[in-house]
C-alpha atoms as a PDB file:
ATOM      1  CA  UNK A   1       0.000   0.000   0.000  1.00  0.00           C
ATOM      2  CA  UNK A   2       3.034   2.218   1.063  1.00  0.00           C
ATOM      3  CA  UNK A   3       4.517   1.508  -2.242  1.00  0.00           C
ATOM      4  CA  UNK A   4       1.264   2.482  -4.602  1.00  0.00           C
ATOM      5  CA  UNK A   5       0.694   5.648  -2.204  1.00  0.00           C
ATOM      6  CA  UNK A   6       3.889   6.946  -2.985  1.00  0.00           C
ATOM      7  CA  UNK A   7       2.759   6.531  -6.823  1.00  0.00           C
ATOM      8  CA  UNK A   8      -0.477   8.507  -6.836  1.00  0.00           C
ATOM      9  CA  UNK A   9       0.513  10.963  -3.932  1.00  0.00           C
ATOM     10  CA  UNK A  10       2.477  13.470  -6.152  1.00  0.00           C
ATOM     11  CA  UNK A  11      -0.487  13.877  -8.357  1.00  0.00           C
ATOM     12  CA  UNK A  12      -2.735  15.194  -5.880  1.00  0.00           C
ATOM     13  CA  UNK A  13       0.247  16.962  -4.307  1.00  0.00           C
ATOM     14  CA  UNK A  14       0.785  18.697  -8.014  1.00  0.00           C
ATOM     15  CA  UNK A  15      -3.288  20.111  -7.752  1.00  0.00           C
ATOM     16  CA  UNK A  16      -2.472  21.535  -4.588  1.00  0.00           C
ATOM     17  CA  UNK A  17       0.813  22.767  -5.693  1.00  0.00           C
ATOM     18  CA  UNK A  18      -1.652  24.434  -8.190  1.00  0.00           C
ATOM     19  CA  UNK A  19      -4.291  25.764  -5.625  1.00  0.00           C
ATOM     20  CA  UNK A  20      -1.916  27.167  -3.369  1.00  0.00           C
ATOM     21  CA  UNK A  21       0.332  29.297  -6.493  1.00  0.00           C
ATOM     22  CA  UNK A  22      -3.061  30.683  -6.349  1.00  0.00           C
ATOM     23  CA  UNK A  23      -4.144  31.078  -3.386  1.00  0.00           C
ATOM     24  CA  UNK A  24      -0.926  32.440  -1.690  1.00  0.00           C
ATOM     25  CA  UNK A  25      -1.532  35.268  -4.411  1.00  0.00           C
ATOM     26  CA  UNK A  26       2.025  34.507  -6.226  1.00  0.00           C
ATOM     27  CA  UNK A  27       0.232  34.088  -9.271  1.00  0.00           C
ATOM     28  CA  UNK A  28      -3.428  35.611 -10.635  1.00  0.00           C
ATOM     29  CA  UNK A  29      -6.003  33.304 -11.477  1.00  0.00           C
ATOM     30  CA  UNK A  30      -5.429  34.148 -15.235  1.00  0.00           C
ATOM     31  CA  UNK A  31      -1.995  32.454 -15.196  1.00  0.00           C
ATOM     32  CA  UNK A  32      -4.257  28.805 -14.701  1.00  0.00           C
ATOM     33  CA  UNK A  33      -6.160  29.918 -17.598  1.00  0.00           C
ATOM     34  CA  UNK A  34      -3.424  30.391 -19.871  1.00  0.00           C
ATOM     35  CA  UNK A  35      -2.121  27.072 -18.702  1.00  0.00           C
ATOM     36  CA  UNK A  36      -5.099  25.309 -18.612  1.00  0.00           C
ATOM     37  CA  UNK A  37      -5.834  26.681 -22.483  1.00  0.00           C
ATOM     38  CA  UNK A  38      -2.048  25.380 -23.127  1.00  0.00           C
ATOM     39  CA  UNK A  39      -2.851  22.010 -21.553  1.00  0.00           C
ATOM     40  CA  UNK A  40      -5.789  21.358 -23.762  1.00  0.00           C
ATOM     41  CA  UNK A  41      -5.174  22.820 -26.786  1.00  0.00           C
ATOM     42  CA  UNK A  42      -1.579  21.654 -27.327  1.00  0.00           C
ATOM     43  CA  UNK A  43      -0.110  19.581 -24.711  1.00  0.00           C
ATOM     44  CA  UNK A  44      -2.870  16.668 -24.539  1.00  0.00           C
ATOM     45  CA  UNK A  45      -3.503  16.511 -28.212  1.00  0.00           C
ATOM     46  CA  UNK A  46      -0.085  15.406 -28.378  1.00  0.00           C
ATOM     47  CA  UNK A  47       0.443  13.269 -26.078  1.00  0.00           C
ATOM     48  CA  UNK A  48      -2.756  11.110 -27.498  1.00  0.00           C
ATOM     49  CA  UNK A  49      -1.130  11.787 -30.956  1.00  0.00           C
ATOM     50  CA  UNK A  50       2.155  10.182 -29.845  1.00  0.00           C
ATOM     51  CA  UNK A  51       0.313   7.501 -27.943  1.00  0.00           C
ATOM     52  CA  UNK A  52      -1.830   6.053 -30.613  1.00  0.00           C
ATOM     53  CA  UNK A  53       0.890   6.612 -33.323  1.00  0.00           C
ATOM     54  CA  UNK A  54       3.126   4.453 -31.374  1.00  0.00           C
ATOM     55  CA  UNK A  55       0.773   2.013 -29.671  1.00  0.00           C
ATOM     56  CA  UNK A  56       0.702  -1.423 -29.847  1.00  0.00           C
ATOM     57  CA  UNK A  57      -2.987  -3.049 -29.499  1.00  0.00           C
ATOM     58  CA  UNK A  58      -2.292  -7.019 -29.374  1.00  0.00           C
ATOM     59  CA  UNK A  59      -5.020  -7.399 -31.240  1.00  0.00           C
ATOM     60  CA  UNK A  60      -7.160  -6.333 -28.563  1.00  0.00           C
ATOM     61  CA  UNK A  61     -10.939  -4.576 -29.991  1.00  0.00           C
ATOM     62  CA  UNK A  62     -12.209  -1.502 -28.147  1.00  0.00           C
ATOM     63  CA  UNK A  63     -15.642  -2.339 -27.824  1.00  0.00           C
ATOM     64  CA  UNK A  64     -15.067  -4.870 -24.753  1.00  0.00           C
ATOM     65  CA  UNK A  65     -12.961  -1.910 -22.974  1.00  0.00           C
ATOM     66  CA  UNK A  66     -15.978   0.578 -24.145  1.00  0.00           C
ATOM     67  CA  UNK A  67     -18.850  -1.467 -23.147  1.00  0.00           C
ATOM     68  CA  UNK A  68     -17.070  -2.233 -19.606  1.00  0.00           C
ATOM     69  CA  UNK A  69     -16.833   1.472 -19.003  1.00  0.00           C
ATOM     70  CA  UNK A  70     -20.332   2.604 -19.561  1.00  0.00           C
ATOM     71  CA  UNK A  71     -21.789  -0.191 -17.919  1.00  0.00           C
ATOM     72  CA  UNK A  72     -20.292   1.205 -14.787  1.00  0.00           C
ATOM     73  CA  UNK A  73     -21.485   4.544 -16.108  1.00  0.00           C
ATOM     74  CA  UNK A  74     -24.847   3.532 -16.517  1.00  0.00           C
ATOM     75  CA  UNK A  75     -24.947   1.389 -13.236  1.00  0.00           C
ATOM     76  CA  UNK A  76     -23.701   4.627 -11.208  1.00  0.00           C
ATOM     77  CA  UNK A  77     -25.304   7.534 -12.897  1.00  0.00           C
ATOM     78  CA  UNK A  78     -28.804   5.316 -12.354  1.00  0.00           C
ATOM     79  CA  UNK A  79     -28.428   5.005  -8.625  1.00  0.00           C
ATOM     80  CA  UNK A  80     -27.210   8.548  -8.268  1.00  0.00           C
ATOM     81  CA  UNK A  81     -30.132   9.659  -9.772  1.00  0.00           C
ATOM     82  CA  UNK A  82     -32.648   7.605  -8.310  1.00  0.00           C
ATOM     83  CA  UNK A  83     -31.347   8.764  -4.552  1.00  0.00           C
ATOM     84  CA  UNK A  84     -31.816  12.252  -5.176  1.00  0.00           C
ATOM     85  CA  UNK A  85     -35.075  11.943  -6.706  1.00  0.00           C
ATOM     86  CA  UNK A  86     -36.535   8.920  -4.124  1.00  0.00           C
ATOM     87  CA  UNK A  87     -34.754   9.736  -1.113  1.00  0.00           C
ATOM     88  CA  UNK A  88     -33.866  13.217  -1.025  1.00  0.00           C
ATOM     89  CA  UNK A  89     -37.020  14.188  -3.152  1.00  0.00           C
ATOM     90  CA  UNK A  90     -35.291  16.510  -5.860  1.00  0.00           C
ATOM     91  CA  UNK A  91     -36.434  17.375  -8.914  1.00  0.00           C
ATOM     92  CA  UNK A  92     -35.872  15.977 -11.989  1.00  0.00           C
ATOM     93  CA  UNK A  93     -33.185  18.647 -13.207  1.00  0.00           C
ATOM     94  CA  UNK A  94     -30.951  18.432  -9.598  1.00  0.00           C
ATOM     95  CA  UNK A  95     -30.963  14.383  -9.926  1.00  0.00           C
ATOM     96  CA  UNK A  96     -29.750  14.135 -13.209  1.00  0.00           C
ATOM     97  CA  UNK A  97     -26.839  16.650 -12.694  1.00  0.00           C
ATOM     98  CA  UNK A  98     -26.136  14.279  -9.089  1.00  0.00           C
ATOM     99  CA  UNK A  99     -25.724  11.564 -11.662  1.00  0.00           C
ATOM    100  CA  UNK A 100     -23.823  13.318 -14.264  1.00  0.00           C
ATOM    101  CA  UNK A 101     -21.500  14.331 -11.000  1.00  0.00           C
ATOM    102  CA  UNK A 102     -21.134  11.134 -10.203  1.00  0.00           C
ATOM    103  CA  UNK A 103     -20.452   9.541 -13.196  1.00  0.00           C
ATOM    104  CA  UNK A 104     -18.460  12.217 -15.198  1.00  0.00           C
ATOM    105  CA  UNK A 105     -14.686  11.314 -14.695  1.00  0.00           C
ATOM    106  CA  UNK A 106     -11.710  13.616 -15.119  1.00  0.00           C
ATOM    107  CA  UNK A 107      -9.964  11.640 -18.010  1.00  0.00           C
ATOM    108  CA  UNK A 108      -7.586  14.323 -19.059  1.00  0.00           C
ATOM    109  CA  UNK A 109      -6.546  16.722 -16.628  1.00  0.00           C
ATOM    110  CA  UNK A 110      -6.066  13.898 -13.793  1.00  0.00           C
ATOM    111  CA  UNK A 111      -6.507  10.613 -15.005  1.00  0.00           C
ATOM    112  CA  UNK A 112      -3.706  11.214 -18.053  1.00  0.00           C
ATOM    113  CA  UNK A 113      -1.146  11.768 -15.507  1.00  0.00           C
ATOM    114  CA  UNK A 114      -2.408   8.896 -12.816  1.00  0.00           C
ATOM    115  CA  UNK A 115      -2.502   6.290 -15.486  1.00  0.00           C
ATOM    116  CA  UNK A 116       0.986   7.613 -16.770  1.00  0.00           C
ATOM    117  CA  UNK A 117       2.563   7.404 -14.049  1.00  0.00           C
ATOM    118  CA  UNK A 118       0.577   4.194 -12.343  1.00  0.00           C
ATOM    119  CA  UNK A 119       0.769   1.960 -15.454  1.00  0.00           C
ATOM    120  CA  UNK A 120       2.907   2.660 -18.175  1.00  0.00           C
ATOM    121  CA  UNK A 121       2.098   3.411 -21.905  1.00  0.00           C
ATOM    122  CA  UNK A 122      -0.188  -0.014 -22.107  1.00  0.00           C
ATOM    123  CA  UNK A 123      -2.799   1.650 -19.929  1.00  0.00           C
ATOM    124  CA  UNK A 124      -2.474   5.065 -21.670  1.00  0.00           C
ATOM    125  CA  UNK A 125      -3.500   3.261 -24.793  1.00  0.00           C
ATOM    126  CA  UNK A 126      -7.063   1.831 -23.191  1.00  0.00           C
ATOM    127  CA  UNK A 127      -7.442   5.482 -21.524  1.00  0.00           C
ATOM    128  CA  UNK A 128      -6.593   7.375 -25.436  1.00  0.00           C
ATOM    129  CA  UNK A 129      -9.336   4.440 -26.476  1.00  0.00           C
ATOM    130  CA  UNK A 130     -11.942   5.850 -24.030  1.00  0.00           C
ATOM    131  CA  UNK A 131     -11.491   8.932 -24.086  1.00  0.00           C
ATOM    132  CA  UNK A 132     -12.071   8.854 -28.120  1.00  0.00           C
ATOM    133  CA  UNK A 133     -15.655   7.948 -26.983  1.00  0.00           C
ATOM    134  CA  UNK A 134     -15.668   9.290 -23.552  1.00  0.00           C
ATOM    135  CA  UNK A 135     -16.523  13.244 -23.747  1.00  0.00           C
ATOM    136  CA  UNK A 136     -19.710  12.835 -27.008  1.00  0.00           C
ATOM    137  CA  UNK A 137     -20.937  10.027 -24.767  1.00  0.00           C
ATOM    138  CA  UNK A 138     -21.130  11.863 -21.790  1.00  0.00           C
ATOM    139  CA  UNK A 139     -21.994  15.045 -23.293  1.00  0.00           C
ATOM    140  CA  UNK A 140     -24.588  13.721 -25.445  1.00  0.00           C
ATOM    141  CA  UNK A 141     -26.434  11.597 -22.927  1.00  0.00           C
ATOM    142  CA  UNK A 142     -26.000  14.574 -20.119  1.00  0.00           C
ATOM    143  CA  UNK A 143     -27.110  16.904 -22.345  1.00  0.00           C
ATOM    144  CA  UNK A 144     -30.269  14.835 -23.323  1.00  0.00           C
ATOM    145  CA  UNK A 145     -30.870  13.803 -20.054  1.00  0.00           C
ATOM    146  CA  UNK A 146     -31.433  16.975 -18.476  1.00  0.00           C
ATOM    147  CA  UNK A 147     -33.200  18.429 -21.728  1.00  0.00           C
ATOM    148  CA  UNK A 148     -35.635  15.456 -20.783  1.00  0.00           C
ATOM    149  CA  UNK A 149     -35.362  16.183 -17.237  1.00  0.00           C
ATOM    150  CA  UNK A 150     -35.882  19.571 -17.663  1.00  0.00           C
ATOM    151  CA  UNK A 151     -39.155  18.927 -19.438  1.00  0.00           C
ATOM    152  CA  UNK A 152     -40.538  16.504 -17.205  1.00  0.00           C
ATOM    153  CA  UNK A 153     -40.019  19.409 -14.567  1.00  0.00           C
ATOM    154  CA  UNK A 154     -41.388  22.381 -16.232  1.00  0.00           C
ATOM    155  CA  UNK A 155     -43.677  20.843 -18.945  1.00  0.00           C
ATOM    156  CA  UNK A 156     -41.529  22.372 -21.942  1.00  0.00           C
ATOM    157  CA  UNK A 157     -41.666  20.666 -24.951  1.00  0.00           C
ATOM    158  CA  UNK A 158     -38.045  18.941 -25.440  1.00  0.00           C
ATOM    159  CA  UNK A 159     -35.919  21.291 -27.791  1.00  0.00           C
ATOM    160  CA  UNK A 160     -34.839  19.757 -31.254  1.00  0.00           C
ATOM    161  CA  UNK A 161     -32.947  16.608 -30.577  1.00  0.00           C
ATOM    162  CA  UNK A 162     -30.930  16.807 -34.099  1.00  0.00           C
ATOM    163  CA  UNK A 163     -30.229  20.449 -33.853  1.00  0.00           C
ATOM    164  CA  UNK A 164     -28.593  19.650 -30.682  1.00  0.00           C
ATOM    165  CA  UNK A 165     -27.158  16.563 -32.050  1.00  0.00           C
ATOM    166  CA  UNK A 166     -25.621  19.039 -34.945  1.00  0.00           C
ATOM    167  CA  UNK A 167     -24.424  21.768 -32.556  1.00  0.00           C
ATOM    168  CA  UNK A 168     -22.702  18.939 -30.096  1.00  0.00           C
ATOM    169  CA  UNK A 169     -21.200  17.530 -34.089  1.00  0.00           C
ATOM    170  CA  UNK A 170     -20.116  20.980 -34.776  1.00  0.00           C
ATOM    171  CA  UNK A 171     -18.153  21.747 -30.929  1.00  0.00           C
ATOM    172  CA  UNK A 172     -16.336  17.966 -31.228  1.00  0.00           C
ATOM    173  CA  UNK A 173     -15.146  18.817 -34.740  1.00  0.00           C
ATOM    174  CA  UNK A 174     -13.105  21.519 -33.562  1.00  0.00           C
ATOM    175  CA  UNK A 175     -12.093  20.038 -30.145  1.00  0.00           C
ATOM    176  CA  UNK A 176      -8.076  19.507 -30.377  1.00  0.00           C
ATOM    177  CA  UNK A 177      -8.527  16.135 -28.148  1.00  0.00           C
ATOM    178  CA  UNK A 178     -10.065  15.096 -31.430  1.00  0.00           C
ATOM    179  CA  UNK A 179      -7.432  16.148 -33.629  1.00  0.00           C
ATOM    180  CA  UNK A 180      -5.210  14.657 -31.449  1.00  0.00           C
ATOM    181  CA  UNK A 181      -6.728  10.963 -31.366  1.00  0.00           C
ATOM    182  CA  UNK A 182      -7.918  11.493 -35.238  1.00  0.00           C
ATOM    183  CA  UNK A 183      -4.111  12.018 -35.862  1.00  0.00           C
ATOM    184  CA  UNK A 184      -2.354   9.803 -33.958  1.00  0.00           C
ATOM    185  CA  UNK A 185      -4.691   7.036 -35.007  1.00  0.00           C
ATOM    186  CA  UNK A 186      -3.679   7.438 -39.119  1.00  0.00           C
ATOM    187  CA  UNK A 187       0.121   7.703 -38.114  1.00  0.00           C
ATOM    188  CA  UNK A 188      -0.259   4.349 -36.906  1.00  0.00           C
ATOM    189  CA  UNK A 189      -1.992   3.049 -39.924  1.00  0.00           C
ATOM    190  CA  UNK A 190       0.463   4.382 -42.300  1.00  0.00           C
ATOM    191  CA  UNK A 191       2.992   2.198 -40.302  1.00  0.00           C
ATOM    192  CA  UNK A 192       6.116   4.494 -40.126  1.00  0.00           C
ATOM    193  CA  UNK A 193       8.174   4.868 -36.888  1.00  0.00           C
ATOM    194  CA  UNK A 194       7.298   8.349 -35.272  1.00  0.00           C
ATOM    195  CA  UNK A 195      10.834   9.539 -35.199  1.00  0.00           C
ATOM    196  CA  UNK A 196      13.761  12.152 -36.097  1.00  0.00           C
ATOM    197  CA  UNK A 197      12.538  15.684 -34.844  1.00  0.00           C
ATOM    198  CA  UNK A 198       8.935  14.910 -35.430  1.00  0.00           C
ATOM    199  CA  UNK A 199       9.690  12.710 -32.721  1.00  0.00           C
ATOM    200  CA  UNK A 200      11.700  14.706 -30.376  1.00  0.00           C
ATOM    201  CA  UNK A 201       8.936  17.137 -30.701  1.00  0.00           C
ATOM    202  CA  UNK A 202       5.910  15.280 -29.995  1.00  0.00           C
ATOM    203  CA  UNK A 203       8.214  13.596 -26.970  1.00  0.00           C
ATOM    204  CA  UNK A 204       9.279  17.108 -25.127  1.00  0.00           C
ATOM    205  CA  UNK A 205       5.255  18.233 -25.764  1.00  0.00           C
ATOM    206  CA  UNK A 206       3.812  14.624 -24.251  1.00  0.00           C
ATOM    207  CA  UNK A 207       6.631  14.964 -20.889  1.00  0.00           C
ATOM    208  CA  UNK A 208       4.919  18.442 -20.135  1.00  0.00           C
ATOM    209  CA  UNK A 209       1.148  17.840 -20.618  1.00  0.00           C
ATOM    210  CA  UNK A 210       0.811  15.618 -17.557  1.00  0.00           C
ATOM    211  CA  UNK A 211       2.709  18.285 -14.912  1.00  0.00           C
ATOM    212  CA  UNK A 212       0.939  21.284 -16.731  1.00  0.00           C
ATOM    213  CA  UNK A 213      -2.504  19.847 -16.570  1.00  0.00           C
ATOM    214  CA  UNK A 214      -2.408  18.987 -12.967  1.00  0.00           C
ATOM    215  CA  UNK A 215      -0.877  22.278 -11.802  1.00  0.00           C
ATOM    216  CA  UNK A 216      -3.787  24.215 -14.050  1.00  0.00           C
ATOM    217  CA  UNK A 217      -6.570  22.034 -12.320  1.00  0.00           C
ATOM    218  CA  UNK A 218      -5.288  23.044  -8.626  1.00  0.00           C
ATOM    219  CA  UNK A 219      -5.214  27.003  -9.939  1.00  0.00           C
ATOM    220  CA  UNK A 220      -9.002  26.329 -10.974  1.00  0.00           C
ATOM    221  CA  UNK A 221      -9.969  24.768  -8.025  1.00  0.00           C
ATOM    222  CA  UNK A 222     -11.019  27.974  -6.144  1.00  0.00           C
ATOM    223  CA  UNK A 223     -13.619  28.998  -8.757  1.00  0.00           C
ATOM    224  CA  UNK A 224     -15.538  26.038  -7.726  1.00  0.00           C
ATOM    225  CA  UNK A 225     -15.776  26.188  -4.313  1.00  0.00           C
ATOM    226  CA  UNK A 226     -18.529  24.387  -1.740  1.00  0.00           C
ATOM    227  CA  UNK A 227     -21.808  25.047  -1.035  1.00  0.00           C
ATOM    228  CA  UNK A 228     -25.538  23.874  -1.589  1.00  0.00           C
ATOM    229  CA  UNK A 229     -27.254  20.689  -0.262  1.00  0.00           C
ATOM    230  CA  UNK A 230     -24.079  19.092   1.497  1.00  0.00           C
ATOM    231  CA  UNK A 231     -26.021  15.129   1.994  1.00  0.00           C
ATOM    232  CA  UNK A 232     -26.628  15.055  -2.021  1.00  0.00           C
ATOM    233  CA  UNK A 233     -22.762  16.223  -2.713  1.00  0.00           C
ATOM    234  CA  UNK A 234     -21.304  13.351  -0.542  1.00  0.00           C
ATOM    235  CA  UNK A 235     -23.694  11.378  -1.596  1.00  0.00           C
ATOM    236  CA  UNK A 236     -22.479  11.918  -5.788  1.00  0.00           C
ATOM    237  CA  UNK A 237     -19.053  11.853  -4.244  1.00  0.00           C
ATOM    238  CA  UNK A 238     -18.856   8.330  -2.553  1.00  0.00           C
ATOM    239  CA  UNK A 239     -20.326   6.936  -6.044  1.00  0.00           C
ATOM    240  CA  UNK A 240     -17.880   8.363  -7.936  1.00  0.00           C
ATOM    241  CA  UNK A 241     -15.172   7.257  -5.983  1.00  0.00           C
ATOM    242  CA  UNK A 242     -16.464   3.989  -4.611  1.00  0.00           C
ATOM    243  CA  UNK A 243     -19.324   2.629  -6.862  1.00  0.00           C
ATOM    244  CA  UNK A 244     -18.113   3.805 -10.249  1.00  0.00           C
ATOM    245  CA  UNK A 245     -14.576   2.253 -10.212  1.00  0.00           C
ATOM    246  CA  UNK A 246     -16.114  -1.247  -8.440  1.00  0.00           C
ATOM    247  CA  UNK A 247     -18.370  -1.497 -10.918  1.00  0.00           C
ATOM    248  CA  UNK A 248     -15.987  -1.289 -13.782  1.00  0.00           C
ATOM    249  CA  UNK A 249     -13.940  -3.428 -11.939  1.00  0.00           C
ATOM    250  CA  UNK A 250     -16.636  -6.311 -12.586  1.00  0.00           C
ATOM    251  CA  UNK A 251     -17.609  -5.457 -15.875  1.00  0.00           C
ATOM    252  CA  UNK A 252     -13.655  -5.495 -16.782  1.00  0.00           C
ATOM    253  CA  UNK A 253     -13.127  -8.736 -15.156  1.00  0.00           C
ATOM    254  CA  UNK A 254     -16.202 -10.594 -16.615  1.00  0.00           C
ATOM    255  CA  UNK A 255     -15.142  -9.412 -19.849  1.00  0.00           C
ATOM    256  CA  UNK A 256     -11.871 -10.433 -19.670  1.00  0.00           C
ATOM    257  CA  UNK A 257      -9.365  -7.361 -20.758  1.00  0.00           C
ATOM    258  CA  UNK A 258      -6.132  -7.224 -19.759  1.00  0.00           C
ATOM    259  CA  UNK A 259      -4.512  -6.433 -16.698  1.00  0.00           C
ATOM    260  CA  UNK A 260      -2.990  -3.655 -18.070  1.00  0.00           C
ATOM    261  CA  UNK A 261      -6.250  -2.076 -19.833  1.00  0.00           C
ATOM    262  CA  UNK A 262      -8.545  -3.015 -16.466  1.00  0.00           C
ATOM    263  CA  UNK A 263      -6.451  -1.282 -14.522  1.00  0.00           C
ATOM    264  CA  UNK A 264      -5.875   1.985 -16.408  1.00  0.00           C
ATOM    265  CA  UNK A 265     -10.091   1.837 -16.570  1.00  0.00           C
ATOM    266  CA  UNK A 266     -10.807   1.373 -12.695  1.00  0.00           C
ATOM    267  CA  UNK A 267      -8.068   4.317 -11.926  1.00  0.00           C
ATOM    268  CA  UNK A 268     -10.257   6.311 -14.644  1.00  0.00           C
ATOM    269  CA  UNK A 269     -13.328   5.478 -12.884  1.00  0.00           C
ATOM    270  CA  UNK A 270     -11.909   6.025  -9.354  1.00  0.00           C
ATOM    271  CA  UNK A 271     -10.642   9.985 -10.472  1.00  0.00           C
ATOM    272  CA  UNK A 272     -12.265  13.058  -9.419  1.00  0.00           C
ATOM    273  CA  UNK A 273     -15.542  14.313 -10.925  1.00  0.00           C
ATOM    274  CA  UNK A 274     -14.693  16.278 -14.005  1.00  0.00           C
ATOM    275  CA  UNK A 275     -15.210  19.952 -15.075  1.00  0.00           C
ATOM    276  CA  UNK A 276     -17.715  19.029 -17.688  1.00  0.00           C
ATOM    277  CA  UNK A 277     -19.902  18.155 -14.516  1.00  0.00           C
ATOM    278  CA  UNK A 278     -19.573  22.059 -13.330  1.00  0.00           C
ATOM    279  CA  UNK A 279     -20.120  23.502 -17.444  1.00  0.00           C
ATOM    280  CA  UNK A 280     -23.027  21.224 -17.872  1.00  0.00           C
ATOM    281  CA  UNK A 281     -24.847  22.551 -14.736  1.00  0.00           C
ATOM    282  CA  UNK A 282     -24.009  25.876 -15.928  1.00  0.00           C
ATOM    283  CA  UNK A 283     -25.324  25.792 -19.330  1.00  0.00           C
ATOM    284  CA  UNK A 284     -28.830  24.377 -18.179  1.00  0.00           C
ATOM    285  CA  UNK A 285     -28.809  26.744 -14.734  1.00  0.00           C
ATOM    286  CA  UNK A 286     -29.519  23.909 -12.371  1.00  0.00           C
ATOM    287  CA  UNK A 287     -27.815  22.172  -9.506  1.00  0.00           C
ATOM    288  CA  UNK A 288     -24.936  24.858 -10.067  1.00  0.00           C
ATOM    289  CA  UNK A 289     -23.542  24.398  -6.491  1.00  0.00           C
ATOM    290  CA  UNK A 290     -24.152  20.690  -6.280  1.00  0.00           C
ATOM    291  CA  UNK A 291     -21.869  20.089  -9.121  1.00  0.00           C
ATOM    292  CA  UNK A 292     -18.973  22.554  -7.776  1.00  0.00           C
ATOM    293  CA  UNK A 293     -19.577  21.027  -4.410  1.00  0.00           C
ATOM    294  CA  UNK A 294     -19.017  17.203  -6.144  1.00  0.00           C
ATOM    295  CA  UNK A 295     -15.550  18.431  -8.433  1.00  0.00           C
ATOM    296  CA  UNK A 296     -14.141  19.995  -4.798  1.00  0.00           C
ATOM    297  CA  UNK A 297     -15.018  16.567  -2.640  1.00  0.00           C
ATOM    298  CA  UNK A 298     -14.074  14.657  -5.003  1.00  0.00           C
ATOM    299  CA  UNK A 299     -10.861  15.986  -5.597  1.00  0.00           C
ATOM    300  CA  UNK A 300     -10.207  16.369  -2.113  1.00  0.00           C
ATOM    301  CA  UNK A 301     -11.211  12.594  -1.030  1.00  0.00           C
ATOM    302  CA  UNK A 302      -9.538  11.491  -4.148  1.00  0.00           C
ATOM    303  CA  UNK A 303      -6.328  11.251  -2.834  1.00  0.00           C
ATOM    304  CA  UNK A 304      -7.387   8.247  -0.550  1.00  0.00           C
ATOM    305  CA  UNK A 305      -9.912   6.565  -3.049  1.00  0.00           C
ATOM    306  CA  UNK A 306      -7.506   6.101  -5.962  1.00  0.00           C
ATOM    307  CA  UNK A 307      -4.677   5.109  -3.484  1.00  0.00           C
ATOM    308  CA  UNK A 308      -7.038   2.246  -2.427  1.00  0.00           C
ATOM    309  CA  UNK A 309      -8.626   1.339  -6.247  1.00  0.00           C
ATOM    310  CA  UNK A 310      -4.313   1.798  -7.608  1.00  0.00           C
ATOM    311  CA  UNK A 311      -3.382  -0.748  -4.362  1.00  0.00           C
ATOM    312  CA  UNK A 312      -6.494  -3.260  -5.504  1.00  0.00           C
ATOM    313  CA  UNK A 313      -5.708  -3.503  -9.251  1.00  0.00           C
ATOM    314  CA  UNK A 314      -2.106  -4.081  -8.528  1.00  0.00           C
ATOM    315  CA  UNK A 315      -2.928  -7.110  -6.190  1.00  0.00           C
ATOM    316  CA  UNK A 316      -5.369  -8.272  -8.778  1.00  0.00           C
END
């Protein structure tokens, strides 16, 4: 356990290296902007360019490591919302965003660096796999979820599923994590070695994304903050860090994938809640605090959670 703590520890030791360049007032909030922007326009793209370009799959098909995911998705974001609807008797709108903060993982600003650094370039393949999938799943079902929800609450007729369809089509098209898997994926069709200064490049760019993203996450973290109903918040928080990653821990084992590839998967599950969470709450003006309340427990608690899920895959 010692031994695995001592793996994830500097990761949540580089967000609060982040917070507190912040918070001590050494540098403005703008700085984690810039970085952030830097981080996931530039850095990330490449490092899933260089990953796929170079990976080796063993023959191994996606769908198995897809469908293992978002059964744990699906199992999680269910209960989530069926507690705040049944138990805590919210409405429709505030239970969908507890499951979207429960289920919603932060693949690229943590989970990049945990898996890089807890399992080697194997389990940065499965995570460059999911998250080629990962944000128009989630942002497509949130979005129609609480469109739905939303409805159900108010009586609105649901907006135009295929406009939104075409607007969520239009944002992914110009989102660099796409260019970056789109990319890296041809390169390794074509076959040839990713090498010379192309190679140099793309290395020096890949070394810096994982450092730079967690550093911008910790100078974000105080725009988040917590408030609002505090039961529902740790409620969303001990499912995304306890039921989420369990349950993809089944669904990986029943369907066999490798040790490598589960692993990488349960540490994505067992990450904080993601930013998307926060935007998605934003953009539909409900459950605003909840989901700030979820990213800042999450990340807080997370420390602990993915030192346990790390210590359990590696004893698997």
């Amino acid at each position: 356990m010692l031994a695995t703590a001592q793996n994830v520890l500097p990761v949540f030791l580089m967000i609060f290296a982040g917070w507190l360049i912040v918070a001590s007032g050494y540098l403005r909030p703008q700085a984690g902007d810039a970085l952030s922007d830097f981080v996931f326009k530039v850095a990330v793209p490449v490092l899933l360019f260089k990953t796929l370009a170079e990976a080796d799959f063993h023959g191994a098909f996606p769908v198995r490591l897809w469908i293992a995911y978002f059964s744990g998705v699906a199992i999680t974001w269910a209960v989530a919302y069926l507690l705040a609807n049944r138990i805590f008797r919210t409405d429709h709108r505030t239970a969908t965003v507890t499951g979207v903060s429960s289920a919603f993982a932060n693949t690229v600003f943590i989970g990049l660096p945990l898996v890089e650094r807890t399992v080697g370039p194997n389990g940065l393949v499965a995570l460059s796999v999911l998250i080629a999938v990962h944000l128009p799943v989630m942002m497509i079902a949130s979005t129609l979820m609480i469109e739905r929800a939303e409805s159900r609450d108010t009586g609105k007729a649901p907006g135009n599923h295929l406009a939104l369809l075409r607007s969520l089509g239009r944002n992914l098209r110009r989102n660099p994590l796409v260019f970056g898997i789109v990319g890296g994926g041809l390169w390794h069709l074509t076959g040839w070695p990713l090498a010379g200064v192309p190679g140099i490049l793309a290395q020096q760019l890949s070394q810096i994304a994982g450092p730079a993203a967690l550093l911008s996450l910790g100078m974000a973290m105080r725009r988040y903050g917590f408030s609002g109903n505090v039961a529902i918040a740790l409620t969303a928080s001990a499912l995304k860090l306890l039921l989420l990653p369990a349950a993809v821990l089944v669904f990986a084992t029943v369907l066999g994938l490798s040790p490598d590839w589960r692993a990488a998967l349960v540490l994505i599950a067992a990450v904080p809640t993601g930013v998307n969470a926060w935007l998605i709450a934003v953009q539909f003006k409900s459950a605003e605090a909840l989901a700030a309340s979820a990213i800042t427990l999450t990340t807080g608690l997370g420390v602990v959670s993915v030192t346990f899920w790390a210590w359990i895959v590696s004893r698997l």
